[in-house]
Protein backbone atom coordinates (compact mmCIF):
# COMPACT_ATOMS: atom_id res chain seq x y z
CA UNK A 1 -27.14 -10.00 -52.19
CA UNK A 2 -30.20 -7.28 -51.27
CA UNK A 3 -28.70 -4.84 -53.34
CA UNK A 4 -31.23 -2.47 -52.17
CA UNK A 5 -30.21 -2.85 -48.22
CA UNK A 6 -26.45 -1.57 -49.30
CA UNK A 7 -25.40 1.91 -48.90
CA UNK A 8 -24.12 3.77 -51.56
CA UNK A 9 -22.62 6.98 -52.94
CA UNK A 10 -24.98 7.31 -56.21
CA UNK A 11 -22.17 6.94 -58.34
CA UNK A 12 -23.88 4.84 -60.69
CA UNK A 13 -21.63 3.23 -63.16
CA UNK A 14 -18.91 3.02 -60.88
CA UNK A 15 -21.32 0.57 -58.20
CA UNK A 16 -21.96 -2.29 -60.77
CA UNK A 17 -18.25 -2.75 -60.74
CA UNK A 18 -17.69 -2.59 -57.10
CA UNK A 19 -20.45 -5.41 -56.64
CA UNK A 20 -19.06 -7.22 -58.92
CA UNK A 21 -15.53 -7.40 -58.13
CA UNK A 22 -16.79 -8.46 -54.01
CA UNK A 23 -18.72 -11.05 -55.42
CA UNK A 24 -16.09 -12.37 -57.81
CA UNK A 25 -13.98 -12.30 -54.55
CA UNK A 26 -15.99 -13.64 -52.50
CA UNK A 27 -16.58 -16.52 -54.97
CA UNK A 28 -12.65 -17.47 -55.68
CA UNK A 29 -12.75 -17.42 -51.51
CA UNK A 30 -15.75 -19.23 -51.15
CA UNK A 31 -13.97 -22.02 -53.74
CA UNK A 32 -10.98 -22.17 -52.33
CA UNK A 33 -11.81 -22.57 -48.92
CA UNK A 34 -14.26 -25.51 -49.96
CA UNK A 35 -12.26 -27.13 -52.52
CA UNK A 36 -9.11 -27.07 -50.86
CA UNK A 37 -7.90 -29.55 -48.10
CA UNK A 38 -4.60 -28.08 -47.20
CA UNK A 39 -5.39 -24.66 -45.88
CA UNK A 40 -3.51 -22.92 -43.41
CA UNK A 41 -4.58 -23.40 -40.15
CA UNK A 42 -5.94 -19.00 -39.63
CA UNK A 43 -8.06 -19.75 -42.65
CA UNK A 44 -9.23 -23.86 -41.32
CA UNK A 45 -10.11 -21.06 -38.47
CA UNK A 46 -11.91 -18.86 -40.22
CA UNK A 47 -14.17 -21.69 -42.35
CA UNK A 48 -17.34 -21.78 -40.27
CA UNK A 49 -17.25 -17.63 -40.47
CA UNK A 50 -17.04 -17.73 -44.55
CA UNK A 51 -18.97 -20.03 -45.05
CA UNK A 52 -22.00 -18.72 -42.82
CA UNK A 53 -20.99 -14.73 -44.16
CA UNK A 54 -21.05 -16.28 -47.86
CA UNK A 55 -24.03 -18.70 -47.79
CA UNK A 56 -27.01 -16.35 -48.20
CA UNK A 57 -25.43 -14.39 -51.54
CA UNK A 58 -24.59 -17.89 -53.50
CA UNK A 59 -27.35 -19.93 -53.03
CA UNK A 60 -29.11 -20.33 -56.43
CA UNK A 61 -26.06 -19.99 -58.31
CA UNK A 62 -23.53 -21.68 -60.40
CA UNK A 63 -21.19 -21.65 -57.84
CA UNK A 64 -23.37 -23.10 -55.59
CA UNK A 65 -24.13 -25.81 -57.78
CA UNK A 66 -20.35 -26.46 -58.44
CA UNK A 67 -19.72 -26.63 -55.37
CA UNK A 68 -22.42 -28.91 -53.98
CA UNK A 69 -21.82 -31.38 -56.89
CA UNK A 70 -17.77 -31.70 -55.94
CA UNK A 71 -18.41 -32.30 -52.00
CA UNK A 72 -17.68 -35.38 -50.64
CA UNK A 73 -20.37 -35.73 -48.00
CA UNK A 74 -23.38 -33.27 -46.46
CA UNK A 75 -23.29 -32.33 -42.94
CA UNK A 76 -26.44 -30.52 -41.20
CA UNK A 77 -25.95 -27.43 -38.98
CA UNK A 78 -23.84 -28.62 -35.94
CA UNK A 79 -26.62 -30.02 -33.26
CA UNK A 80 -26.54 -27.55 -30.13
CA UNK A 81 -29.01 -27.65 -27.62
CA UNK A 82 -30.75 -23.89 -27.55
CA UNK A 83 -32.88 -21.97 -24.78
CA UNK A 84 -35.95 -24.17 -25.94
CA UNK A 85 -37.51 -26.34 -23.12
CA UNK A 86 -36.90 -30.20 -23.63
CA UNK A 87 -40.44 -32.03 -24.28
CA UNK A 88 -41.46 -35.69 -24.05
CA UNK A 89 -42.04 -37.15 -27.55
CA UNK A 90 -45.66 -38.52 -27.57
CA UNK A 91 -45.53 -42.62 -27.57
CA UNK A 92 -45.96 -42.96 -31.59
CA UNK A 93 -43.27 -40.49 -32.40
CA UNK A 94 -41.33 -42.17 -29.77
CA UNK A 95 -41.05 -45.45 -30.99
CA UNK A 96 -40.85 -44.35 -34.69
CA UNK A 97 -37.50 -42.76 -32.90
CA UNK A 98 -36.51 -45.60 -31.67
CA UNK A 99 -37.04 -47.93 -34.60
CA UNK A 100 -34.53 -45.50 -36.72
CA UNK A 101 -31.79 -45.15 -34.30
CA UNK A 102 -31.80 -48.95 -34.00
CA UNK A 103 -31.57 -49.47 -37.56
CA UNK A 104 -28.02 -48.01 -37.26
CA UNK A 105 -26.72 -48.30 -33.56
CA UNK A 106 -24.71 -51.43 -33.30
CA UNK A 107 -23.33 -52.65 -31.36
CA UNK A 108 -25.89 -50.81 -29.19
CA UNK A 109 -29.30 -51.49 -29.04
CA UNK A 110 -31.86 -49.51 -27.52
CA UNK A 111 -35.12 -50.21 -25.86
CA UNK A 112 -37.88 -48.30 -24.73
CA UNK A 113 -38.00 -46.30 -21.18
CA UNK A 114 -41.06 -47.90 -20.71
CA UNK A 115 -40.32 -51.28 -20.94
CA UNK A 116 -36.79 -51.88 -20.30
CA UNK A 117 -34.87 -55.61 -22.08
CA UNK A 118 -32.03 -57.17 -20.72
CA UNK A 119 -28.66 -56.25 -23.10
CA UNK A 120 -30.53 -52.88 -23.95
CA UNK A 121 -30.16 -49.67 -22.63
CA UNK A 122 -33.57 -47.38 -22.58
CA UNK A 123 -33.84 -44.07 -25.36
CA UNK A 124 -34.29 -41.35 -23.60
CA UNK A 125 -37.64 -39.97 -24.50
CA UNK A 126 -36.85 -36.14 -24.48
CA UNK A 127 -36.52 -33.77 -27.13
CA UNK A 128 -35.66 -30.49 -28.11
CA UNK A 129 -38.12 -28.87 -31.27
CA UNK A 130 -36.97 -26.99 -33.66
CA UNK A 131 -38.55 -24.67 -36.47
CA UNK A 132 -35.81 -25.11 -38.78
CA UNK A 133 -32.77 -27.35 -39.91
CA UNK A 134 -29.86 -26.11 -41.91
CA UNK A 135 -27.86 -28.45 -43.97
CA UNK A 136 -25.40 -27.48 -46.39
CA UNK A 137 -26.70 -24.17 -46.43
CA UNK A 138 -30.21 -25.19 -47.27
CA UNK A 139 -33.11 -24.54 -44.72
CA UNK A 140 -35.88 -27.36 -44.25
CA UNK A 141 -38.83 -26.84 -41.86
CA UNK A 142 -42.09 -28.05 -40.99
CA UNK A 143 -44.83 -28.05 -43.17
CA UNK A 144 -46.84 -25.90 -40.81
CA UNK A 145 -44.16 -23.34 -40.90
CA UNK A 146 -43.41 -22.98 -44.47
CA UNK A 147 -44.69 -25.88 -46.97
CA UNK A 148 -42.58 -25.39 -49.89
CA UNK A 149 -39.43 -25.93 -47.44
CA UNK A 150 -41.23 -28.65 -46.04
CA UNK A 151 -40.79 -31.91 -49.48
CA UNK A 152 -38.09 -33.80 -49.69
CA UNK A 153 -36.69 -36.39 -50.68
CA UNK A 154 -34.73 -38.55 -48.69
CA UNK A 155 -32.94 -42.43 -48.10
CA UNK A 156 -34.17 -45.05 -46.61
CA UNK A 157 -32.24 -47.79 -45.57
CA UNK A 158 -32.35 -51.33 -47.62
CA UNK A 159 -34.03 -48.82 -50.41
CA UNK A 160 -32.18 -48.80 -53.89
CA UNK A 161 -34.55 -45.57 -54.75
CA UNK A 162 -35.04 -42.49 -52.99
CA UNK A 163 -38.49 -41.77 -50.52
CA UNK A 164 -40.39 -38.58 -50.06
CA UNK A 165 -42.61 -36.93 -48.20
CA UNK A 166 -43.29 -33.65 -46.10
CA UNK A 167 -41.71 -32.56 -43.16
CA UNK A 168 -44.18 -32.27 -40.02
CA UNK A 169 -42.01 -31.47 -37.04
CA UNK A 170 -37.90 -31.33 -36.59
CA UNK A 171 -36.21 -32.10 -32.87
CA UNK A 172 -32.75 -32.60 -31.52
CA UNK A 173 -32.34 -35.98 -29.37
CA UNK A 174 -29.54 -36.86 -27.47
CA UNK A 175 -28.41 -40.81 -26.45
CA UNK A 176 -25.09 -42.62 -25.42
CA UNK A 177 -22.72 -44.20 -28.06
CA UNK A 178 -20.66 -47.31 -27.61
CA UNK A 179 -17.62 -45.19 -26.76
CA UNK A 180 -19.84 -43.63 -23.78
CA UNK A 181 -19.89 -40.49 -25.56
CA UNK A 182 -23.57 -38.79 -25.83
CA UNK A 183 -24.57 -37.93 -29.22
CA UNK A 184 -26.45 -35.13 -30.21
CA UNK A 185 -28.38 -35.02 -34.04
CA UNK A 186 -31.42 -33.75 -35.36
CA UNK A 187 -34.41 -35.67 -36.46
CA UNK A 188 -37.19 -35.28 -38.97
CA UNK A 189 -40.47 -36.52 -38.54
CA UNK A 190 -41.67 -36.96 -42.07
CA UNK A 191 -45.21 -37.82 -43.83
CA UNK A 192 -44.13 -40.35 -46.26
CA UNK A 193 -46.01 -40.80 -49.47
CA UNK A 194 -46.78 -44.08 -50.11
CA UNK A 195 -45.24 -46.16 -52.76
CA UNK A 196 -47.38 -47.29 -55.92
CA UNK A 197 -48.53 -50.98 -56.45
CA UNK A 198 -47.01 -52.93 -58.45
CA UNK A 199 -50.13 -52.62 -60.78
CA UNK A 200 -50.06 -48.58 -60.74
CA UNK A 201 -46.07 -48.98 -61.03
CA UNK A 202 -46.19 -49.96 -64.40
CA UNK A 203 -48.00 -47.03 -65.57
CA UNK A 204 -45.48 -44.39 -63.70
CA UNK A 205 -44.34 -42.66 -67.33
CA UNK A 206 -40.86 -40.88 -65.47
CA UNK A 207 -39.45 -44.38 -64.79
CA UNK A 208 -38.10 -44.77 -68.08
CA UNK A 209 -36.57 -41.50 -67.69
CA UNK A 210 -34.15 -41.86 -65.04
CA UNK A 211 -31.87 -38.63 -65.66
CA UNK A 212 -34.90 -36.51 -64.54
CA UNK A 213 -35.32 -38.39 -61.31
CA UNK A 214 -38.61 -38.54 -60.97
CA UNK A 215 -41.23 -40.93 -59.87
CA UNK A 216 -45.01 -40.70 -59.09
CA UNK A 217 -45.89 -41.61 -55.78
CA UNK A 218 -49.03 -42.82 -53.84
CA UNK A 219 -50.82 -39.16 -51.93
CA UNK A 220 -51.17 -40.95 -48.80
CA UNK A 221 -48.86 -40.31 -46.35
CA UNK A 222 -47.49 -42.68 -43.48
CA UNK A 223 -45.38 -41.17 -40.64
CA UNK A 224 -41.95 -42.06 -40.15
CA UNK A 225 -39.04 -40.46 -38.34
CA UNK A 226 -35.58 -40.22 -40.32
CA UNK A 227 -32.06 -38.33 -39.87
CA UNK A 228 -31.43 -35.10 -40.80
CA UNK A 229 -28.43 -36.77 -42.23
CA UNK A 230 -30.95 -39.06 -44.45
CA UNK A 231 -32.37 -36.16 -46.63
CA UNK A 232 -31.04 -35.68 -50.07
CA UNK A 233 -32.72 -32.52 -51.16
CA UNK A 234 -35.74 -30.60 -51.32
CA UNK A 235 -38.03 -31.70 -53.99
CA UNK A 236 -40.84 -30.12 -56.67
CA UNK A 237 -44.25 -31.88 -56.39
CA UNK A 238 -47.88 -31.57 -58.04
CA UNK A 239 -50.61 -33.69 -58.22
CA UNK A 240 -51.07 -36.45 -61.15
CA UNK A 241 -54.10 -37.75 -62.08
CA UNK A 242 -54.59 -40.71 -64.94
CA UNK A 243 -57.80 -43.06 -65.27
CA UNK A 244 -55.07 -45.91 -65.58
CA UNK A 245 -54.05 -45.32 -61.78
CA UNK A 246 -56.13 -47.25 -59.07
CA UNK A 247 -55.52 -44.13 -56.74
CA UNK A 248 -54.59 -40.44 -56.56
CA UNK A 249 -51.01 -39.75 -56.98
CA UNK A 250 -48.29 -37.32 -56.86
CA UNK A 251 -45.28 -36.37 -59.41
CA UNK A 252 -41.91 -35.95 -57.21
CA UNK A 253 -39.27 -34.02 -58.69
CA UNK A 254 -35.76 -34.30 -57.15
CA UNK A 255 -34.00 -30.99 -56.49
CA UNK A 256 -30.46 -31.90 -56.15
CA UNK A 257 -27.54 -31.82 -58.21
CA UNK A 258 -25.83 -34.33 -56.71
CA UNK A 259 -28.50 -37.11 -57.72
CA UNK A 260 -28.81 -35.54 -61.56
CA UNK A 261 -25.16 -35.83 -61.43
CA UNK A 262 -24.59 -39.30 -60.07
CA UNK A 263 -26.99 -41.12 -62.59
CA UNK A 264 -25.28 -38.93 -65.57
CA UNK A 265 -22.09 -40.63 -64.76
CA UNK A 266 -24.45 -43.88 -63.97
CA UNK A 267 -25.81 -43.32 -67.92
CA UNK A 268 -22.65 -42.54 -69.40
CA UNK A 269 -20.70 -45.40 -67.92
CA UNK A 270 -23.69 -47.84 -69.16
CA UNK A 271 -25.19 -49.02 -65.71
CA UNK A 272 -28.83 -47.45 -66.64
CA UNK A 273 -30.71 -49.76 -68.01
């Protein structure tokens, strides 16, 4: 809450209260609308309005943390094509594209426009860029825009550990679903840091520590295009050096709640070994 953008009366004494009963308010609100899955149907209404007029005053607080760590599933900002002209992807980031929405498109598959296969249909090639993503409240954006929105972590399909890298550039795509719907999400294309060898893996000293979820990583990067629905967080990240590593490396810090909170219960219920 910019305390300093809010008008006021100079009554001081009488304005700490004030703030603090709207923002006591606007928390129990903020819960129950989030929390609760029998609302009237005004207030189901009324969600997407709280929850956008709320966001910007909890983030970085308890609440916030509560809350992220009790929901069931993320969702990104709904995908909506803008004023923004649509642009071809160039051929690499194209088929990087493609590979990822094949990974999960069955019974579809998908082929390029260039080279067309019987029993495929051809991914349309255009895109719309964005500077920013929104998901659960949380902005990500392109390293070039703003880096220390730009790490992540994120899944990976057939991965039993989480990936990371650095976000380069963010689009909307558009392509047909099996019910002959046309589906609309954002993508991230994403400079992955490389995994460590298995030689330079057994000198990684955060492995034994799972609760911290945190891993050292190869400082190359390989590009790769993912979901927006794919990341998992924002993450911390610094530079690691050690004469017992066959290449430069990088310490990745997971952000998120959700993850610290999932391999507590992991711990607790003995499946850590």
């Amino acid at each position: 809450m910019a305390l300093v953008r809010k008008n006021t009366n100079n009554k001081i004494g009488e304005l700490e209260l004030t703030f603090t009963r709207a923002f006591c308010r606007g928390g129990n609100l903020k819960a129950m609308i989030e929390r609760q899955a029998d609302l009237p149907q005004v207030l189901e209404e009324l969600k997407p309005i709280m929850k956008q007029f709320y966001d910007a005053d909890f983030r970085g607080t308890l609440l916030n943390d509560l809350l992220a760590l009790g929901a069931q599933e993320s969702h990104s900002t709904e995908p909506t094509t803008d004023n923004k002209p649509l642009q071809v992807l160039p051929d690499d980031w194209y088929h990087r594209l493609l590979a990822r929405i094949n990974q999960d498109s069955a019974p579809l598959r998908f082929c390029s426009h260039k080279s067309p296969v019987p029993s495929t249909i051809p991914l349309n090639p255009f895109v719309q860029d964005r500077d920013a993503i929104r998901k659960d409240g949380v902005i990500f954006k392109a390293s070039s825009r703003a880096k220390g929105d730009s790490f992540i972590i994120f899944r990976a399909i057939g991965c039993d550990h989480f990936k990371a890298g650095h976000i380069s550039r963010a689009f909307l795509h558009a392509c047909p679903t099996a019910e002959g719907d046309l589906l609309q999400e954002f993508f991230l294309g994403v400079e992955e840091f490389r995994e460590l060898s298995p030689q330079d893996s057994a000198f990684d000293p955060y492995r034994r520590y799972p609760l911290i979820e945190a891993r050292l990583f190869n400082d190359q990067t390989s590009p790769t295009v993912i979901k927006a629905s794919d990341i998992i967080s924002h993450c911390a990240t610094c530079p690691y050096r050690s004469e017992e590593l066959s290449a430069n490396c990088r310490v990745i810090l997971s952000l998120n709640r959700k993850v610290l909170d999932s391999s507590w219960e992991r711990q607790k219920h003995g499946n850590i070994a």
